[in-house]
C-alpha atoms as a PDB file:
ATOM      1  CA  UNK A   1       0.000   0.000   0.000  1.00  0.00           C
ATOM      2  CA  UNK A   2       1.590   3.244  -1.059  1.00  0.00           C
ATOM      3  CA  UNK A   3       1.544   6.704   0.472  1.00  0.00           C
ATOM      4  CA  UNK A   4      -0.824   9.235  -0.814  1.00  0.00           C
ATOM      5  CA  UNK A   5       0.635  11.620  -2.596  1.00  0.00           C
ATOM      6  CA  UNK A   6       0.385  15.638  -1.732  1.00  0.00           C
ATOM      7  CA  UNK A   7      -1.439  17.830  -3.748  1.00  0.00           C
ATOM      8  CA  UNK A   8       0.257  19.182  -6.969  1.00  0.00           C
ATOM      9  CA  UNK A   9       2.625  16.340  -6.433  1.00  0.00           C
ATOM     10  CA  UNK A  10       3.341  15.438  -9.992  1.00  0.00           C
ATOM     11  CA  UNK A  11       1.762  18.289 -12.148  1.00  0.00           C
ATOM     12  CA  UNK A  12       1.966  18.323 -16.029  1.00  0.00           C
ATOM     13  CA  UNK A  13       4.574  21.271 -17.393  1.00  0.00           C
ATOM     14  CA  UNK A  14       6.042  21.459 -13.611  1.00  0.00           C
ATOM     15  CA  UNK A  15       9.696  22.731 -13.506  1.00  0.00           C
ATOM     16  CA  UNK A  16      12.578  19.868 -13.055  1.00  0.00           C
ATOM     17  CA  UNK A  17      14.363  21.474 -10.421  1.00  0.00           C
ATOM     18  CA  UNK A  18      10.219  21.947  -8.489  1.00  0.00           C
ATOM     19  CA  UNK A  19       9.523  18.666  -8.861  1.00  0.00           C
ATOM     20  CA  UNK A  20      13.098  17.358  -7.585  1.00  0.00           C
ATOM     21  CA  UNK A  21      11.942  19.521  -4.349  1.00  0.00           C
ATOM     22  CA  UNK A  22       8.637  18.051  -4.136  1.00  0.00           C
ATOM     23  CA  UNK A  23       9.811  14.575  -4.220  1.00  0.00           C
ATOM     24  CA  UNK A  24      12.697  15.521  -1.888  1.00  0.00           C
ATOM     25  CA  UNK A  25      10.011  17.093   0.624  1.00  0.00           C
ATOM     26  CA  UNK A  26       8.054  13.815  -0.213  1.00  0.00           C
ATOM     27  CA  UNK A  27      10.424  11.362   0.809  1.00  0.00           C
ATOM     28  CA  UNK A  28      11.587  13.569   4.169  1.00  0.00           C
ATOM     29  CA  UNK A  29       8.242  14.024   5.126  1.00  0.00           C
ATOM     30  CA  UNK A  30       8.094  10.249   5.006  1.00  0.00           C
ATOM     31  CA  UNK A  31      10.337   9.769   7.526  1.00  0.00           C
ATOM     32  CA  UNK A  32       9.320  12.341  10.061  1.00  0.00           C
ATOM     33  CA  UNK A  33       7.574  10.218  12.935  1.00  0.00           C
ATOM     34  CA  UNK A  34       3.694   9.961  12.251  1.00  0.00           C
ATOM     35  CA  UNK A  35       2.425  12.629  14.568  1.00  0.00           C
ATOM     36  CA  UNK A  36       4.525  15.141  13.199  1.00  0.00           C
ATOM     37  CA  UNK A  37       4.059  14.226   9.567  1.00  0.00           C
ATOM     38  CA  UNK A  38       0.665  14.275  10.474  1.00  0.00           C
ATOM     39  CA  UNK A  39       0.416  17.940  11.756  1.00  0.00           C
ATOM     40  CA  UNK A  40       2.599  19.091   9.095  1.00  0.00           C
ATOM     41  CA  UNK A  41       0.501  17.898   6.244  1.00  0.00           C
ATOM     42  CA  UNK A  42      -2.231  19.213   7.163  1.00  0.00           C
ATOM     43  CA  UNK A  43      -0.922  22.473   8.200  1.00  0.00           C
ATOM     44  CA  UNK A  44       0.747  22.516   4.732  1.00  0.00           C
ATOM     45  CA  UNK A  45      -1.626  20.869   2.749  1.00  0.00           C
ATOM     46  CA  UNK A  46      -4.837  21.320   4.064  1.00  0.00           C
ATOM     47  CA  UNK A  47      -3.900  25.321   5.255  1.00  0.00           C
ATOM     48  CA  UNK A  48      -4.899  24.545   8.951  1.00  0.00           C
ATOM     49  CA  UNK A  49      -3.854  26.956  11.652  1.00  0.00           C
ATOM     50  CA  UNK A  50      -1.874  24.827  14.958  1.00  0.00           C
ATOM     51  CA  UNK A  51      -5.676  25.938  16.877  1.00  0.00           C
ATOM     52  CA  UNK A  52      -7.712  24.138  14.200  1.00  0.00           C
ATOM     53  CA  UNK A  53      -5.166  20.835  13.651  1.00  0.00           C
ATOM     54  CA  UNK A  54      -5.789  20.699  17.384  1.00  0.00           C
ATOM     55  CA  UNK A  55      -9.236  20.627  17.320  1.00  0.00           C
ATOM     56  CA  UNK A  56      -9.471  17.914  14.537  1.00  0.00           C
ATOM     57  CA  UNK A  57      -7.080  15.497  15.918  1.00  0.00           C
ATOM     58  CA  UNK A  58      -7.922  15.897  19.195  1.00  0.00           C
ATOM     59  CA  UNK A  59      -4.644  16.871  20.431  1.00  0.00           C
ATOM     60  CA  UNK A  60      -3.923  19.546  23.233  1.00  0.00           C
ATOM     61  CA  UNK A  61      -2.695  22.873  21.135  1.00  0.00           C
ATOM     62  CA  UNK A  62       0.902  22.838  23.239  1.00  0.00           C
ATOM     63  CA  UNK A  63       1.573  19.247  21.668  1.00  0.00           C
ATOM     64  CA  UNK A  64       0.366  20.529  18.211  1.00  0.00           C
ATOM     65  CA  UNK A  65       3.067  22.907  18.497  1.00  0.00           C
ATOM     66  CA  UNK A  66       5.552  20.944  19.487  1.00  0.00           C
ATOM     67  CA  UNK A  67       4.777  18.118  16.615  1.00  0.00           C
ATOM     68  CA  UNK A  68       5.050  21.154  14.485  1.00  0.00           C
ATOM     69  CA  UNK A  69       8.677  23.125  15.905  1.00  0.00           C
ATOM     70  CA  UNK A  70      10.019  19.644  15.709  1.00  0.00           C
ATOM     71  CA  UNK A  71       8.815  18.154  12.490  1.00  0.00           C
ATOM     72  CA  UNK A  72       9.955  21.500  10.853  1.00  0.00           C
ATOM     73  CA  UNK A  73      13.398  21.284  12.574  1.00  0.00           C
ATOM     74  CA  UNK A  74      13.469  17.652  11.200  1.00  0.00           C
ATOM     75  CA  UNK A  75      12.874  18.183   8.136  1.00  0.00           C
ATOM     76  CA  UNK A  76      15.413  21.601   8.430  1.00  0.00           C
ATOM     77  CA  UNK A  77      18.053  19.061   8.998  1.00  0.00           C
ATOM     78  CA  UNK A  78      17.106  16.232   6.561  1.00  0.00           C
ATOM     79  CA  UNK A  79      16.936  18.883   3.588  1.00  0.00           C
ATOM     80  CA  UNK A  80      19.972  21.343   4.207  1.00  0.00           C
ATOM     81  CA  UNK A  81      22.270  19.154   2.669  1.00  0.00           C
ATOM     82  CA  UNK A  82      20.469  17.796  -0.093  1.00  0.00           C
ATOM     83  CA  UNK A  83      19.649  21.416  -0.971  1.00  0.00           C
ATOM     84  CA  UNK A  84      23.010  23.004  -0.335  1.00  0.00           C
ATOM     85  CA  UNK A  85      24.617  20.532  -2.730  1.00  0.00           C
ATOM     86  CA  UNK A  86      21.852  21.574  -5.480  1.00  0.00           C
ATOM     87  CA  UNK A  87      22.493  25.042  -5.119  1.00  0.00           C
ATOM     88  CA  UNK A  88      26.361  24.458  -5.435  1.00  0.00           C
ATOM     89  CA  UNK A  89      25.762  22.646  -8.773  1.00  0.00           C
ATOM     90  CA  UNK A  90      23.815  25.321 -10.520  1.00  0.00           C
END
């Protein structure tokens, strides 16, 4: 069973060097534990503020906040390199 993709994952006439960073946000998200990818999507994908993810999962806002600070450093860290080294080549 394969993850759903995010919207305008794969879109017709998309720039190479977007779609590189949509697959490279892809596959980090992927690996972010699944609370954090969880709050992150749909802060990112479905535009929800920290106050509404909290309401629709249930979670206390503090923890939604946390999911979210750490998830973004996560990804901050999985990404730097990986985008440094694309930057260097162009």
């Amino acid at each position: 069973m394969g993850a759903a993709r995010p919207p305008g994952f794969a879109e017709a006439g998309a720039r190479p060097d977007a779609v590189i960073d949509r697959v490279l946000v892809h596959h980090a998200l992927e690996r972010l534990p699944p609370a954090q990818r969880l709050v992150l999507r749909m802060a990112f994908y479905d535009d929800l503020t920290q106050a509404r993810i909290a309401v629709r999962t249930g979670l206390p806002l503090g923890t939604v906040k946390s999911h979210v600070r750490r998830g973004l450093r996560r990804l901050r860290e999985a990404l730097g390199p990986e985008l440094l080294d694309a930057e260097e080549a162009a």
